[in-house]
Protein backbone atom coordinates (compact mmCIF):
# COMPACT_ATOMS: atom_id res chain seq x y z
CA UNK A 1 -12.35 6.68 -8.62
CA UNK A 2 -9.66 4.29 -10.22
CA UNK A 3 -11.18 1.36 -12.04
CA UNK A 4 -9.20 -1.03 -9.51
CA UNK A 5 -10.99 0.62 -6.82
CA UNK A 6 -14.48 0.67 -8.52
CA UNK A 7 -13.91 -3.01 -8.85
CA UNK A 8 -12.68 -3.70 -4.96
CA UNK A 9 -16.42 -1.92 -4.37
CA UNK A 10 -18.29 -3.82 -5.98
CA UNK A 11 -16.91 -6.97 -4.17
CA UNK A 12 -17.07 -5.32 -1.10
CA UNK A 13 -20.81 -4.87 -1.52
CA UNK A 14 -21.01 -8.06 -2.06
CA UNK A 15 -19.13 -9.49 0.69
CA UNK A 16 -21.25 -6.89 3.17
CA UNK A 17 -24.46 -8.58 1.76
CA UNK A 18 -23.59 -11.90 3.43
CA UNK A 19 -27.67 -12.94 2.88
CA UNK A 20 -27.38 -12.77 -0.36
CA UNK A 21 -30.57 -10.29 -1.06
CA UNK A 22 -28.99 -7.67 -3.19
CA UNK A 23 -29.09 -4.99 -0.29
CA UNK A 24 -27.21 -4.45 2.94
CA UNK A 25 -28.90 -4.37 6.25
CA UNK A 26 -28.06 -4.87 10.01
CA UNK A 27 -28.51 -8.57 9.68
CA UNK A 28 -25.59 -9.25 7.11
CA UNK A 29 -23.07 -7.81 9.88
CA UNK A 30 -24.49 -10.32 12.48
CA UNK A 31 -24.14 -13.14 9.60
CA UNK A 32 -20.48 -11.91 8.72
CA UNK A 33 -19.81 -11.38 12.49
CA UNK A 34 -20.75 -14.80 13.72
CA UNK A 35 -19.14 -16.28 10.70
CA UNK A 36 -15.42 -14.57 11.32
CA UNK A 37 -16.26 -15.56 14.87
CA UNK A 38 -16.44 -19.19 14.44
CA UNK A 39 -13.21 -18.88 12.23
CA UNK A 40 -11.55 -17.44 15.43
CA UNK A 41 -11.55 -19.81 17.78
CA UNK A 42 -8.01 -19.27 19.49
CA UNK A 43 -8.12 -15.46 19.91
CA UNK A 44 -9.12 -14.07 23.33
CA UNK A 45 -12.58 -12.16 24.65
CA UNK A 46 -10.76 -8.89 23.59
CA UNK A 47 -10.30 -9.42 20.13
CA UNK A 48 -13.42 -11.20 19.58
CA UNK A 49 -15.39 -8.09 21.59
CA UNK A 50 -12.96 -5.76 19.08
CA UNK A 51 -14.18 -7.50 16.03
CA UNK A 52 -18.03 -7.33 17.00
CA UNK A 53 -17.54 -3.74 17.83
CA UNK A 54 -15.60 -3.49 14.28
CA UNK A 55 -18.48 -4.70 12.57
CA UNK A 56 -21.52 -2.81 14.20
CA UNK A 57 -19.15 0.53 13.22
CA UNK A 58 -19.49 -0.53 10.07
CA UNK A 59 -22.98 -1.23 10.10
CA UNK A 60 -23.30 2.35 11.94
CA UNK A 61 -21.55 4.33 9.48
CA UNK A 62 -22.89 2.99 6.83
CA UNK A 63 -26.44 2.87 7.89
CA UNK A 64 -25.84 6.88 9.47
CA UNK A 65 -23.66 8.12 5.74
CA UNK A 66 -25.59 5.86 2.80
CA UNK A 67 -28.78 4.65 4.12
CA UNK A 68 -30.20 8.12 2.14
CA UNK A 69 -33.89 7.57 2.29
CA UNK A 70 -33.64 6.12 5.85
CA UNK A 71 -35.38 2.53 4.92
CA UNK A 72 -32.77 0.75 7.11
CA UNK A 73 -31.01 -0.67 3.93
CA UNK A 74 -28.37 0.00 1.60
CA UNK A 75 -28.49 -0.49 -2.04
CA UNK A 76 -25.62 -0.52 -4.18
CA UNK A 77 -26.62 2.81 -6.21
CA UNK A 78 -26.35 4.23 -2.67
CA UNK A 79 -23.52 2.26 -1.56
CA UNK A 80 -20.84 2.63 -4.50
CA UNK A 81 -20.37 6.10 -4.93
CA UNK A 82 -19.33 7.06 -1.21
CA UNK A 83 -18.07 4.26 0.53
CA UNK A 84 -14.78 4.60 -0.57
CA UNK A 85 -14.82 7.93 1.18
CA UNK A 86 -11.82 8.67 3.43
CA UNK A 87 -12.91 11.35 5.13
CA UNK A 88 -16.49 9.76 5.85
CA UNK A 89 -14.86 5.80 6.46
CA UNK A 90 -11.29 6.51 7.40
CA UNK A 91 -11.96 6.12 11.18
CA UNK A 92 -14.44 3.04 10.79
CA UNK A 93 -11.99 1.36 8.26
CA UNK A 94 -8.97 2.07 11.09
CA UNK A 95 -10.77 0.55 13.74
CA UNK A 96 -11.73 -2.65 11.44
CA UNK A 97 -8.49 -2.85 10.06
CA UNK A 98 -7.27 -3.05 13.47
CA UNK A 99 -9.42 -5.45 14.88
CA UNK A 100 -9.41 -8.07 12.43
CA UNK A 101 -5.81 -8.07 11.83
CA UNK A 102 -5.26 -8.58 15.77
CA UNK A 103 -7.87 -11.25 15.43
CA UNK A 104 -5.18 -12.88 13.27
CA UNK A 105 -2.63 -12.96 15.82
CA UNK A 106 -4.50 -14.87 19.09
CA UNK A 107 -0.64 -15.52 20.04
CA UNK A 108 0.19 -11.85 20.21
CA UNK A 109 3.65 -12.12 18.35
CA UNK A 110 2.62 -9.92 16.17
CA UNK A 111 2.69 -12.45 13.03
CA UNK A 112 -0.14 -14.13 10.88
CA UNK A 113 0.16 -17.20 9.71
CA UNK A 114 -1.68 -18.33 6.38
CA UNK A 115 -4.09 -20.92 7.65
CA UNK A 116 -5.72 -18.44 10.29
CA UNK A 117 -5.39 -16.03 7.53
CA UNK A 118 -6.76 -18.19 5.33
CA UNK A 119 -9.59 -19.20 7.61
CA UNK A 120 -10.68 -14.83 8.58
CA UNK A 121 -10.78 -13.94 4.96
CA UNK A 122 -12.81 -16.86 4.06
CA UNK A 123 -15.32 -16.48 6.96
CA UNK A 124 -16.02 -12.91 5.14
CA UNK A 125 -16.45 -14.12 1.91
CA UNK A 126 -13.28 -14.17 -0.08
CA UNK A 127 -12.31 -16.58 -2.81
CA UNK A 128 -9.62 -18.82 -1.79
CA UNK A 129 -7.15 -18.40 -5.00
CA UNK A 130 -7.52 -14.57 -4.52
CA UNK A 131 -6.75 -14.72 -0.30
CA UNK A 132 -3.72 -16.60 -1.60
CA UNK A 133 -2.86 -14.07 -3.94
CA UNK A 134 -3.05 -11.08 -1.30
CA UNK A 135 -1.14 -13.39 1.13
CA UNK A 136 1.61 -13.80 -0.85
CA UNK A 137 1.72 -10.19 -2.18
CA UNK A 138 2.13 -9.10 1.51
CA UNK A 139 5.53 -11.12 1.29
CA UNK A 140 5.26 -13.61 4.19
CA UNK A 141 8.70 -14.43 6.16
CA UNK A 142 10.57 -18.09 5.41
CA UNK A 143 7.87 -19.75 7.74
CA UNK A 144 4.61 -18.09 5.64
CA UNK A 145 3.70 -15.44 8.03
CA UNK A 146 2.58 -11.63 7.81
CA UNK A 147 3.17 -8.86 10.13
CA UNK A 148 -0.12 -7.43 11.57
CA UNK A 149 1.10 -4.22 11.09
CA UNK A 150 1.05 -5.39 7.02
CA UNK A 151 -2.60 -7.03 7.19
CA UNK A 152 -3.62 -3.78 8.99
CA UNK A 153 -2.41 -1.42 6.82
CA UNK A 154 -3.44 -3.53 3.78
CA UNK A 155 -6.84 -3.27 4.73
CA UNK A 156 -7.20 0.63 4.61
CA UNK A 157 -5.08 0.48 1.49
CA UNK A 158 -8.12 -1.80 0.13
CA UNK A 159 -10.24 1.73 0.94
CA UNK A 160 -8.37 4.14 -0.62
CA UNK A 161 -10.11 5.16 -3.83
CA UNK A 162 -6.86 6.57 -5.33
CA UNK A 163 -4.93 3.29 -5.07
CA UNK A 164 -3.78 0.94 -7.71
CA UNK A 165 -1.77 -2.04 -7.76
CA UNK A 166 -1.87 -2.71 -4.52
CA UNK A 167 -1.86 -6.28 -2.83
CA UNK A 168 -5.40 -6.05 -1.78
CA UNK A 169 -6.64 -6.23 -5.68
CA UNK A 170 -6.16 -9.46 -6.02
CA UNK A 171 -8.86 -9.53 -3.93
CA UNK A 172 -10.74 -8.98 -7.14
CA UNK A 173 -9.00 -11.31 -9.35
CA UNK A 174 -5.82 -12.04 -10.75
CA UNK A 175 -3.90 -9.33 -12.37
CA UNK A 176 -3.59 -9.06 -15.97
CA UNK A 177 -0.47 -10.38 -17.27
C-alpha cells in the first residue's frame, strides 16, 4: 500500500469512529448518518434514503469482512490492512460514492457548489482547510462548482490503495512543497 494511501486510512478510521472510542461499531454510522443528514437539508427523500442505505453498507461490509473475532467492533489493527481492498469494498465504496455526491446536488443539475460541499464533508468529519484543498483540486467552474460525476469518482479514487497524488489527499494534509 502507498504511504499516501496508508495515511488516507488512518483518517478514514478516524472519521468512521465518529464517538470517538478508538473502535468502530454500528453506532458511529448512525452518529455520521444523522450528522450528514442534518447538513442536507435541501436534498429530497431519495437521496437522503440513498445516503442512509450508503452508510449501513458500510457498516455491513465492514462489520461482515473486518469484524474478525465477531465482537461487533472494529479495531484499527483489523481495520487498516483490508479496507482499502477493491475487490472486498469496490461495490460498497460505488454505492457511497454515489449517494453522497447526489446528496450534493438537491437541484439535480448535476453541479456542487462549495458551501453544500463544504457543509457534507464537514458533517463527516473533515478539516475545513483540507475540504478546501480537495475542492479546489477538483477544479470548480467560474461560479465554484464541481461536477458530481468528479465528487463521485473522487471518492473511489480516495479507496484505491495504488493511488497517489490524487485530489482526495489533501484530505490528509497539505502536500509537501
Amino acid at each position: 500500500m502507498r504511504t499516501e494511501a496508508a495515511k488516507r486510512v488512518e483518517l478514514v478510521f478516524s472519521l468512521f469512529d465518529a464517538n470517538g472510542n478508538g473502535v468502530i461499531d454500528s453506532h458511529d454510522f448512525d452518529l455520521m448518518t444523522g450528522r450528514v443528514l442534518e447538513a442536507a437539508v435541501a436534498s429530497d427523500a431519495g437521496a437522503k434514503e440513498a445516503i442512509r442505505k450508503a452508510f449501513r453498507q458500510w457498516w455491513t461490509t465492514l462489520a461482515t469482512e473486518l469484524d474478525a473475532n465477531g465482537d461487533g467492533v472494529v479495531t484499527l489493527d483489523e481495520f487498516r490492512p483490508f479496507v482499502l481492498d477493491p475487490q472486498r469494498f469496490g461495490p460498497t465504496v460505488s454505492q457511497f460514492a454515489e449517494a453522497l455526491s447526489a446528496l450534493g446536488d438537491p437541484d439535480g443539475d448535476g453541479l456542487i457548489e462549495r458551501p453544500l460541499f463544504l457543509s457534507l464533508m464537514t458533517a463527516i468529519g473533515f478539516e475545513e482547510a483540507n475540504i478546501h484543498a480537495l475542492f479546489d483540486a477538483f477544479g470548480p467552474d467560474a461560479e465554484d462548482r464541481i461536477t458530481v460525476a468528479t465528487w463521485a469518482t473522487g471518492i473511489e479514487d480516495y479507496y484505491a490503495p495504488d493511488l497517489a497524488g490524487i485530489p482526495g489527499d489533501r484530505l490528509v494534509g497539505a502536500p509537501a512543497v
